[in-house]
Protein backbone atom coordinates (compact mmCIF):
# COMPACT_ATOMS: atom_id res chain seq x y z
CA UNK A 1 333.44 -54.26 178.94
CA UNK A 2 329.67 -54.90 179.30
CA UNK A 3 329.97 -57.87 177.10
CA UNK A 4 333.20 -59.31 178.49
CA UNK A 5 331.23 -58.95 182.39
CA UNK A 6 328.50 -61.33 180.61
CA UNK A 7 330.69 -63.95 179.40
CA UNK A 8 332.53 -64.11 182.77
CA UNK A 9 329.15 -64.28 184.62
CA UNK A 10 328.43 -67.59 182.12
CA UNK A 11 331.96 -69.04 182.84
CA UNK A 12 331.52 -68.64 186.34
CA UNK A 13 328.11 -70.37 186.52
CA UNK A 14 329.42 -73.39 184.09
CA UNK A 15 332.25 -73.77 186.54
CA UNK A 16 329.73 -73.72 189.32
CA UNK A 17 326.77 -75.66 188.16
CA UNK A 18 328.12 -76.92 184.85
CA UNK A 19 325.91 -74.58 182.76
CA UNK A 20 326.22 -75.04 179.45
CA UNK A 21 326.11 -72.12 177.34
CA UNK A 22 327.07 -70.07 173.73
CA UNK A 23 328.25 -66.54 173.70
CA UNK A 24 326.91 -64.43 170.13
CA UNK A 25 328.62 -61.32 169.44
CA UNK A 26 326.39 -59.92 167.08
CA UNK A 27 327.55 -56.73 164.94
CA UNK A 28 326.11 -54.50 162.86
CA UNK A 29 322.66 -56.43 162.19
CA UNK A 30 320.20 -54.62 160.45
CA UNK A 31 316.79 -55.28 159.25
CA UNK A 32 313.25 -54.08 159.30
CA UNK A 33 312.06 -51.79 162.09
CA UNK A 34 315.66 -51.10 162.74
CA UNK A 35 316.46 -47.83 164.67
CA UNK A 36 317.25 -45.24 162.30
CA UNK A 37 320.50 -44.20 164.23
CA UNK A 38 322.00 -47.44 163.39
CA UNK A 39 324.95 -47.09 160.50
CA UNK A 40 322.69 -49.04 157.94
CA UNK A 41 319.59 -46.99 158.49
CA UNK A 42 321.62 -43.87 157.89
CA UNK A 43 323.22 -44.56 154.96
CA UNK A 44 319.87 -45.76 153.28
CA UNK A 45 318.21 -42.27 154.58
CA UNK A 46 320.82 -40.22 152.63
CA UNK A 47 320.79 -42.45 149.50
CA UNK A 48 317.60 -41.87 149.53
CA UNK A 49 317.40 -38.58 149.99
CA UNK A 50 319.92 -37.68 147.97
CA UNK A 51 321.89 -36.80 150.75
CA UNK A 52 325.83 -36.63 151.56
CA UNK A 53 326.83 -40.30 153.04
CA UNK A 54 329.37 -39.55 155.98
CA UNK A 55 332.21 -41.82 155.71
CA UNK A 56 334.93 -41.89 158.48
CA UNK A 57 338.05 -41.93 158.60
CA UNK A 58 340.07 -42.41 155.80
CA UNK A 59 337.37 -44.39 153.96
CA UNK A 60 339.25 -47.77 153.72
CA UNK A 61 337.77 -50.03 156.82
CA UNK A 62 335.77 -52.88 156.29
CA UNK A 63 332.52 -53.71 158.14
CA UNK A 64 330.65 -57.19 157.94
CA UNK A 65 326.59 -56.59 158.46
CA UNK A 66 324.21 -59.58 158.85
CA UNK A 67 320.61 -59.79 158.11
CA UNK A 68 318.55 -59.91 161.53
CA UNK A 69 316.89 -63.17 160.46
CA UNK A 70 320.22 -64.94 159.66
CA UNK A 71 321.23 -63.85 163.27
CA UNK A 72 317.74 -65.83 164.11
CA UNK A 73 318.94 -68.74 162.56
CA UNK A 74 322.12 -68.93 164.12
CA UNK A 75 320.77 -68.78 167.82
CA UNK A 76 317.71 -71.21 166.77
CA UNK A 77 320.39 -73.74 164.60
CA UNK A 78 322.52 -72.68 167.98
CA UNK A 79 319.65 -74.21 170.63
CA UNK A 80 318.02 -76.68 168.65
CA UNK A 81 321.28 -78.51 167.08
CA UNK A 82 323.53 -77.75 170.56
């Protein structure tokens, strides 16, 4: 909901002042210094330590991660290239 309030708030001001603008939706990114109760952290911290990996559900959904520096690259391509 929080995300869909923030895109209407951009839609409203480019319909008001003709503000350009890009929405990301960025999902699971991980990287370094990522909080360790993030879904990639976890599952590294039991690999590691040799630890049961929770998996829920029935164990058949998908997830797409990205690298936090090719989320970077996106914005930056994003502002630089319009």
């Amino acid at each position: 909901v929080v995300k869909n309030i923030g895109e209407c708030f951009c839609k409203s001001y480019n319909k008001e002042f003709g503000l350009d603008f890009t929405v990301f939706r960025f999902f699971n990114t991980y990287g370094e210094r990522q909080s360790s109760d993030f879904v990639v952290s976890k599952f590294l911290n039991a690999a590691i330590n040799n630890s049961e990996i929770t998996i829920h559900g029935d164990g058949l959904q998908t997830r797409t991660f990205c690298y936090i520096l090719d989320n970077l690259d996106a914005t930056i391509n994003s502002f630089e290239n319009n």
